[in-house]
Protein backbone atom coordinates (compact mmCIF):
# COMPACT_ATOMS: atom_id res chain seq x y z
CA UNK A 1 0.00 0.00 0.00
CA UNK A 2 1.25 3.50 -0.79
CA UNK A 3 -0.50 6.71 0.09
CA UNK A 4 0.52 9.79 -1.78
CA UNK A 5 -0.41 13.42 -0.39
CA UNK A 6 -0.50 16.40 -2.04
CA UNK A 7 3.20 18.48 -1.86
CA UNK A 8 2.08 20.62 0.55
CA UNK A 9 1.23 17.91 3.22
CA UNK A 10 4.10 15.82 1.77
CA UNK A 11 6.81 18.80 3.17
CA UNK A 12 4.72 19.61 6.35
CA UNK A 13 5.43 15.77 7.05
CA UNK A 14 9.35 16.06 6.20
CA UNK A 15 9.62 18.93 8.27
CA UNK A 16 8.22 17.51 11.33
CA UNK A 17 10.64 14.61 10.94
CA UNK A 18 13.82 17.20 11.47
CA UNK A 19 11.41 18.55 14.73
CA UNK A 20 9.89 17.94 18.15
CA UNK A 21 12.88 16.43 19.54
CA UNK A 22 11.96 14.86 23.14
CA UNK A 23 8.00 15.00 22.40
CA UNK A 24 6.67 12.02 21.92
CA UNK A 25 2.67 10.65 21.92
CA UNK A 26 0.22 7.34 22.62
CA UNK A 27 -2.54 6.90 20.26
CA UNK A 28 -5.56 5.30 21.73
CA UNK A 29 -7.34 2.31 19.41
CA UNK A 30 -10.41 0.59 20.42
CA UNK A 31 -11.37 -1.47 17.32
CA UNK A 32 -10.03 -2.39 13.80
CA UNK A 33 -13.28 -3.83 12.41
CA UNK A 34 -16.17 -2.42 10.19
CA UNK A 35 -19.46 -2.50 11.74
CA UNK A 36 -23.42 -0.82 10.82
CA UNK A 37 -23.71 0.91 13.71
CA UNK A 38 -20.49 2.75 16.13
CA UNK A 39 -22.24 5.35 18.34
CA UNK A 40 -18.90 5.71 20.28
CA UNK A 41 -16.42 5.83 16.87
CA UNK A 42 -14.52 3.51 18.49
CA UNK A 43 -14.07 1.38 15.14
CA UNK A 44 -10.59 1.96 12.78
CA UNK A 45 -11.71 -0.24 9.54
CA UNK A 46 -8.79 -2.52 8.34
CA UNK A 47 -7.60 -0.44 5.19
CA UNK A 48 -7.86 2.86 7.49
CA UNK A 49 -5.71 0.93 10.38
CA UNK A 50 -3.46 -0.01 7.30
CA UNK A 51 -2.71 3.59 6.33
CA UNK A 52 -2.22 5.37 9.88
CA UNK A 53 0.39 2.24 10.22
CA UNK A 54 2.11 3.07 6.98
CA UNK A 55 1.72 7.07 7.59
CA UNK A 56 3.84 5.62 11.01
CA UNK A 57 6.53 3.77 9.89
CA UNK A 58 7.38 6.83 7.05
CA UNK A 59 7.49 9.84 9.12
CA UNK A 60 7.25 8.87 12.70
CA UNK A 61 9.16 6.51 15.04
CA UNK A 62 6.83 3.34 16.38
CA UNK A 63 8.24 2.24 19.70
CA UNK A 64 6.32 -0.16 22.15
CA UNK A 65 4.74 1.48 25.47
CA UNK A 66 7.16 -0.10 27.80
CA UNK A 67 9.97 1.15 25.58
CA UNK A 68 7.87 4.65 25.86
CA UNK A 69 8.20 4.58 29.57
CA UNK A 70 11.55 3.15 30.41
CA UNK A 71 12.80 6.10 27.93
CA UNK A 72 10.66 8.94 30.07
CA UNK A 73 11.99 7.24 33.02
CA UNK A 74 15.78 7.68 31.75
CA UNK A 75 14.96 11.07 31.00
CA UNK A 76 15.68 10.29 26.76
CA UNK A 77 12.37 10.36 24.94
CA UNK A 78 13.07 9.61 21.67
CA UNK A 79 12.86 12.10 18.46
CA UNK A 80 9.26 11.58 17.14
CA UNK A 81 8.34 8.85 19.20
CA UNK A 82 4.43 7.23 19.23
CA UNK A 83 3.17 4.44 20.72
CA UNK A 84 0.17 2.38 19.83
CA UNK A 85 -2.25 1.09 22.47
CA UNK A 86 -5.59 -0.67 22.40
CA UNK A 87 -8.42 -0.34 25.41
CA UNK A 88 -10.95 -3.44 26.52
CA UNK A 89 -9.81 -6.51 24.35
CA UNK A 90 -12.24 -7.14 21.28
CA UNK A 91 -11.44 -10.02 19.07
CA UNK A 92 -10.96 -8.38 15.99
CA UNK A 93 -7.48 -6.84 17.87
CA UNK A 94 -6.19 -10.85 17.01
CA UNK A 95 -7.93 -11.19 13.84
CA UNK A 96 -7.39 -7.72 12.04
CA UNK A 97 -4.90 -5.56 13.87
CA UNK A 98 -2.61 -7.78 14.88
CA UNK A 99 -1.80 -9.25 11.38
CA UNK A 100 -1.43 -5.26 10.24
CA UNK A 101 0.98 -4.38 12.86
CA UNK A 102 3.20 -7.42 11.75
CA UNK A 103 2.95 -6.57 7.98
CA UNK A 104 4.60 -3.00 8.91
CA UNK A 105 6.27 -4.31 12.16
CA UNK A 106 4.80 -1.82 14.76
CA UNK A 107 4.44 -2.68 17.95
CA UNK A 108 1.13 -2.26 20.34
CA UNK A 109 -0.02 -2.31 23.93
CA UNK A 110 -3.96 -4.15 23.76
CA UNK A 111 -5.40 -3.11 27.58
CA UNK A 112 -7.40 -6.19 28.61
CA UNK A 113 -10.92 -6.40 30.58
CA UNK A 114 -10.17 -9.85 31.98
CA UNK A 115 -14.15 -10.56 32.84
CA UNK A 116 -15.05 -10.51 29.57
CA UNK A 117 -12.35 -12.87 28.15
CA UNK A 118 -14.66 -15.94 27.19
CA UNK A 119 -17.46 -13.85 28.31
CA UNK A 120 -20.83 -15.29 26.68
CA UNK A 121 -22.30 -11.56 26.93
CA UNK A 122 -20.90 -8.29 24.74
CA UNK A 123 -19.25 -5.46 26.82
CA UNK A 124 -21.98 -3.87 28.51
CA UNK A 125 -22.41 -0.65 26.30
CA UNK A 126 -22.89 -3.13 22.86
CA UNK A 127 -25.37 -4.86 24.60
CA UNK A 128 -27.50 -1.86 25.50
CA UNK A 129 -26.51 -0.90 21.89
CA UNK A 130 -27.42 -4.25 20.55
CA UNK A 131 -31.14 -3.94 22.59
CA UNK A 132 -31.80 -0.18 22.13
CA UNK A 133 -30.84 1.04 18.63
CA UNK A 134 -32.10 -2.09 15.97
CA UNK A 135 -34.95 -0.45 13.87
CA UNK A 136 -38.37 -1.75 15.72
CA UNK A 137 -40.73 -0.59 18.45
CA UNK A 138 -39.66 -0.30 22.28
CA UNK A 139 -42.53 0.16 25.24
CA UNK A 140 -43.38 3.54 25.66
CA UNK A 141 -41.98 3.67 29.35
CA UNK A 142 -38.73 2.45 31.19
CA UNK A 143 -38.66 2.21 34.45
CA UNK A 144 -35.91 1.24 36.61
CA UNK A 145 -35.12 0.94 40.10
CA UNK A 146 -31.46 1.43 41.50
CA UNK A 147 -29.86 1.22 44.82
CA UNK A 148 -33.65 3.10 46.21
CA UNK A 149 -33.73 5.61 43.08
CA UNK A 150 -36.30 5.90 40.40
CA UNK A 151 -35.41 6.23 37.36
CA UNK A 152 -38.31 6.62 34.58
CA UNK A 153 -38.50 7.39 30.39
CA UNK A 154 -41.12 8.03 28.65
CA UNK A 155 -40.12 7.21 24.99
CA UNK A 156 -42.53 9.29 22.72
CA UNK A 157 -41.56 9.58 19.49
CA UNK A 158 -38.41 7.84 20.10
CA UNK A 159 -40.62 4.64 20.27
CA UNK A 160 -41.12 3.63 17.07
CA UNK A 161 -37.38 3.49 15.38
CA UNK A 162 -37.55 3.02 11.61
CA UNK A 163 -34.82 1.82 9.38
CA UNK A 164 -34.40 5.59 8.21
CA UNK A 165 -33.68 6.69 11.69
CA UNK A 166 -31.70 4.10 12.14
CA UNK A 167 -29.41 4.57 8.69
CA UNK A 168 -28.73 8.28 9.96
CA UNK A 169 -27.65 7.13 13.25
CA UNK A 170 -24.99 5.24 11.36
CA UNK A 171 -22.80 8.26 11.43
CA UNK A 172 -23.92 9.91 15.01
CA UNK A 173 -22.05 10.07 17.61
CA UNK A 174 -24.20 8.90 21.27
CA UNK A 175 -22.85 12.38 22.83
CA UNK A 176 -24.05 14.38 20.35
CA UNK A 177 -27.24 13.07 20.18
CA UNK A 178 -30.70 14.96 20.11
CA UNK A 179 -33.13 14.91 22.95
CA UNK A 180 -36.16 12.97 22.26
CA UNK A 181 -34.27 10.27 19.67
CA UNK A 182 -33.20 6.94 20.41
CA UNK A 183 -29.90 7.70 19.99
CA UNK A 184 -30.60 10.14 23.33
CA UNK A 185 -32.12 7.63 24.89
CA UNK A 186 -29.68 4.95 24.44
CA UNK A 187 -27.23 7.64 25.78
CA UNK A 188 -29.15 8.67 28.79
CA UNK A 189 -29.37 4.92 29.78
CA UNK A 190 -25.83 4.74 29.64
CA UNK A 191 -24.44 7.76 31.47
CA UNK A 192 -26.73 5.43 34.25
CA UNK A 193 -25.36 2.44 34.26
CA UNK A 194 -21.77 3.64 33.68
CA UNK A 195 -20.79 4.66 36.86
CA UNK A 196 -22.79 1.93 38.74
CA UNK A 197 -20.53 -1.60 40.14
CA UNK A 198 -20.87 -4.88 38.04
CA UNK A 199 -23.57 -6.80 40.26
CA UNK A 200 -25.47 -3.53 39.90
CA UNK A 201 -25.45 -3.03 36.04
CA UNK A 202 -25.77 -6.28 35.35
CA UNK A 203 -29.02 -6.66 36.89
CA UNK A 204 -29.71 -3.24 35.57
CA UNK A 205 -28.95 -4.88 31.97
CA UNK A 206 -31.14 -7.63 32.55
CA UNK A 207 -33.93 -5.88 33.61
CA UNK A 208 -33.68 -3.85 30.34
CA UNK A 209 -33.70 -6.79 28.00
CA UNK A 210 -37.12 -8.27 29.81
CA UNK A 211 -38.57 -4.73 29.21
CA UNK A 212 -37.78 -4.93 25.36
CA UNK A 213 -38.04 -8.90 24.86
CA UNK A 214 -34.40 -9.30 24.02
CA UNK A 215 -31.72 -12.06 24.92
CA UNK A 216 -28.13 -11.68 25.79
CA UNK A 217 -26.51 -12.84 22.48
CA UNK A 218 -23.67 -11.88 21.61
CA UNK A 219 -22.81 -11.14 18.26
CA UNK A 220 -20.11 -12.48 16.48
CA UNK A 221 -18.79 -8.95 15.37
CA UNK A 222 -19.09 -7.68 18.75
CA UNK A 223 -17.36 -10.23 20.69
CA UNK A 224 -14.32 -10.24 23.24
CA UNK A 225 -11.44 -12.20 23.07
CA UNK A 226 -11.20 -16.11 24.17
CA UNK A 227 -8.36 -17.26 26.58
CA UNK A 228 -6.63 -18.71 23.83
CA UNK A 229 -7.05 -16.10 21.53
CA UNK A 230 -5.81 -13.99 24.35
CA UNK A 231 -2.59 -15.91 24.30
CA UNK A 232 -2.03 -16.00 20.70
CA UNK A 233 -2.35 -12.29 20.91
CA UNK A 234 0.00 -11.94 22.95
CA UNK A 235 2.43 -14.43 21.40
CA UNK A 236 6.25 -12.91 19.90
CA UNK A 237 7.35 -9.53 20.97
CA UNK A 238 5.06 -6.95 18.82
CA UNK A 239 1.97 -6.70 21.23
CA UNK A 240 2.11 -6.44 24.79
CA UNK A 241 -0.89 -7.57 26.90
CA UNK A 242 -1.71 -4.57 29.57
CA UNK A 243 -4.51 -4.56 32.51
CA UNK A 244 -7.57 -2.76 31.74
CA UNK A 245 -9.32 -4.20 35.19
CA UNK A 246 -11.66 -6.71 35.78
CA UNK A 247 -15.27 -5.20 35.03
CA UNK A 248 -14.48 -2.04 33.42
CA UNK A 249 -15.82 0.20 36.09
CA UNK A 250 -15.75 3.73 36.20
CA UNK A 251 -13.42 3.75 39.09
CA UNK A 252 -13.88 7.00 40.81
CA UNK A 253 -17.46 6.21 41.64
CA UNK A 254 -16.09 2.64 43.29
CA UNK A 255 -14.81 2.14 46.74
CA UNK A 256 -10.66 2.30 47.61
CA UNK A 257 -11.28 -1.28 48.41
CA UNK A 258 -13.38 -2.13 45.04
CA UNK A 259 -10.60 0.45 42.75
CA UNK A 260 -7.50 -1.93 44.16
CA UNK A 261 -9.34 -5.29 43.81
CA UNK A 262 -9.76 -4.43 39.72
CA UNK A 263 -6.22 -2.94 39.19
CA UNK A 264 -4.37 -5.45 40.82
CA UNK A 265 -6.85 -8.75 40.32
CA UNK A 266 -6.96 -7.89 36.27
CA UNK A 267 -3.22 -8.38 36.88
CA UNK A 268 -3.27 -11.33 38.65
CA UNK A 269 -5.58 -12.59 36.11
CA UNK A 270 -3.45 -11.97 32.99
CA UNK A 271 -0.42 -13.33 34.36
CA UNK A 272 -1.95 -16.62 35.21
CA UNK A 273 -3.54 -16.73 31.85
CA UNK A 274 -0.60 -15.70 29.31
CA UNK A 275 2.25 -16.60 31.73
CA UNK A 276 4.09 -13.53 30.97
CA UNK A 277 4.55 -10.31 33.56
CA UNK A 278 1.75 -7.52 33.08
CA UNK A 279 3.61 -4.06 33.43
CA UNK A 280 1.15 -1.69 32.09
CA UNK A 281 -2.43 -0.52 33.16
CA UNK A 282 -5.20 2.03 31.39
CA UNK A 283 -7.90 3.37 33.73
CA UNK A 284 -11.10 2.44 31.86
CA UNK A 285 -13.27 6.11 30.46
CA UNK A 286 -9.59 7.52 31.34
CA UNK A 287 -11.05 7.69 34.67
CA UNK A 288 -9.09 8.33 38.09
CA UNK A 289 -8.39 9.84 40.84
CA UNK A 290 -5.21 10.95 42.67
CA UNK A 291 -5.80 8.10 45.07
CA UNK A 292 -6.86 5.84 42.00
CA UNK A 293 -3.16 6.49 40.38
CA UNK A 294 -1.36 5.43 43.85
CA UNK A 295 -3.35 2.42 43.90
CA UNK A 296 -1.98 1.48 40.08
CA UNK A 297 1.55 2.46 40.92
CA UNK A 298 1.48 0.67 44.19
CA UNK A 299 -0.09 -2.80 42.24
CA UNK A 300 3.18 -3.37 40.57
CA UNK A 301 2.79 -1.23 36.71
CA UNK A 302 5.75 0.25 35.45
CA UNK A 303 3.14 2.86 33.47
CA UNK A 304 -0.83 3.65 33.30
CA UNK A 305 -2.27 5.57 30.60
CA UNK A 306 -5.42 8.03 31.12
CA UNK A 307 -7.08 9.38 28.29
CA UNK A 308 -6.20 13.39 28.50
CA UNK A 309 -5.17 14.29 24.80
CA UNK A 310 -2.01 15.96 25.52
CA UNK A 311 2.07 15.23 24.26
CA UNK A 312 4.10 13.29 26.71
CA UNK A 313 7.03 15.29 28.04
CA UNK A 314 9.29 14.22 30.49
CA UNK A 315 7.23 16.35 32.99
CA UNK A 316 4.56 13.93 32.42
CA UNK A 317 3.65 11.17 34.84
CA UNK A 318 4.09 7.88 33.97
CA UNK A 319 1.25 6.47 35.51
CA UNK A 320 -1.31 9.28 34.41
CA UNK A 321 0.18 9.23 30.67
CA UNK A 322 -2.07 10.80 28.52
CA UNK A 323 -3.49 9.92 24.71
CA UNK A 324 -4.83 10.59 21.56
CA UNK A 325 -7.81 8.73 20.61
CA UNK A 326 -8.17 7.56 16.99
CA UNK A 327 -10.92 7.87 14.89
CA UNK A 328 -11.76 6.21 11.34
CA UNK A 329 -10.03 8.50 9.69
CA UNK A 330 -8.24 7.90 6.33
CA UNK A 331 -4.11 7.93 5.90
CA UNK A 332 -4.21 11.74 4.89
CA UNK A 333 -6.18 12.92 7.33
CA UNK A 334 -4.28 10.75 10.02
CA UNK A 335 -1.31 12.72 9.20
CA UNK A 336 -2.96 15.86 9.38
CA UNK A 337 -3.91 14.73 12.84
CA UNK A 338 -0.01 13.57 13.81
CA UNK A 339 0.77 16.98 12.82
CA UNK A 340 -1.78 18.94 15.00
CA UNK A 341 -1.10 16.63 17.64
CA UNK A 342 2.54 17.52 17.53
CA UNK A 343 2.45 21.18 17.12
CA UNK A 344 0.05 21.36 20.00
């Protein structure tokens, strides 16, 4: 594959290669996969993936995380330095990126949810997806009761969702979505649930999918990663296998005892199940605290990524690094990006 920009572009991109000595930055993946429906844009699609890797290896310098963070720890961040990393552990990181990242040799760090490794059940927010935005008709009213609070929708027009509605929220984004649509209402169910513990949204889920007649199958394009696909993941030295927790909670609503049982455990869990040392942790929603960061430092990580969008300098601290997240955005506008990114 070769990507040609236009001359303009094509010298912004040499110059920045002579540049930015000792700034260096983490892109944050989700997906390489092409679904219907992505109301958080967390999906790169293969031949997109394919040209932010090649835009990588010509004018920037792939290094791993851990390389990253042993070189801001010895005070040498290399000249034009990124580093890849993946959050929650979908399949298609085994099937599709990992067979791009060895075509141009780039390394990555894919931040595992070890829960739903095997998990007969889509991560939370594709099930609620999966339930709430397929074109058909919904009960008019929602009502759900958690930890003694109410909480009650009345649907209106967002009832009835046609195959036209649902076409245009192909390309919508959940935070940006209108009041009164599904898309809203999808989104105001999941600002809910988000911050709530596992037992809690779980049952939360389930009470949902009585309400609308659904069952809790997973789809194949959806799915997280099996224990053995885990492994082969993880197998040679291009991608490293980080800690993402157990449950993906949003950790600054949870307990101190809750926050250090799903840094460390997802550890714990890893290790047993690729028999290799986990070093590196990403809060899940970039979520922390002060006291959350201790707790990662003190389980044993050499770094932990946040999701801030911001350069790492060497006044940056390795277990609150921050990152860029990556949309589906074609080669040329990827290296736009690298270059706003860089200039700040």
């Amino acid at each position: 594959m070769k990507i040609s920009f236009t001359g303009k572009l094509h010298r912004k991109l040499k110059q920045f290669q002579k540049r930015f000595a000792s700034k260096s930055l983490i892109l944050m993946y989700h997906r390489v996969a092409e679904i219907e429906l992505d109301p958080w844009s967390l999906c790169v699609t293969p031949q997109h993936f394919a040209e932010h890797l090649e835009v990588l290896q010509k004018y920037a310098y792939p290094i791993s995380l851990l390389q990253l963070a042993q070189a801001h720890r010895d005070g040498n961040i290399p000249h034009r330095a990124v580093a890849i990393t993946f959050d929650d552990g979908y399949a298609d990181n085994l099937h599709h990126a990992k067979p791009l990242l060895e075509r141009y040799g780039i390394p990555a760090t894919v931040f595992i949810s070890t829960d739903y490794i095997g998990k007969k059940r889509e991560f939370w927010w594709d099930e609620l997806e999966r339930v709430l935005l397929q074109p058909g008709k919904l009960p008019e009213k929602l009502i759900l009761n958690i930890s003694a609070n109410i909480h009650h929708w009345e649907l209106g027009a967002a009832v009835d969702y046609s195959p036209e509605n649902y076409q245009c929220d192909r390309t919508s984004q959940a935070w940006k979505a209108k009041p009164g649509s599904r898309m809203y209402f999808y989104y105001s169910i999941w600002q809910i649930l988000r911050p709530l513990p596992e037992a809690q949204r779980q049952n939360a889920l389930d009470e949902i999918l009585t309400w609308a007649t659904a069952e809790p199958k997973p789809r194949s394009t959806h799915r997280s990663l099996l224990p053995e696909e885990l492994s082969a993941l993880g197998q040679g030295e291009l991608v490293e296998i980080g800690a993402h927790t157990v449950t993906h909670p949003f950790l600054s609503a949870q307990s101190t005892t809750l926050q250090r049982h799903e840094i460390k455990q997802s550890k714990v869990d890893l290790e047993e199940t690729i028999n290799r040392p986990v070093t590196s942790f990403s809060y899940p929603f970039g979520d922390r605290t002060a006291e959350t960061i201790e707790l990662a430092k003190a389980s044993g990580f050499s770094c932990a990524c946040s999701t801030v969008q911001d350069i790492v300098w060497q006044q940056s601290n390795r277990f609150d690094l921050p990152r860029f997240g990556v949309e589906n955005w074609n080669g040329e506008e990827f290296a736009k990006q690298l270059l706003r990114w860089f200039h700040g």
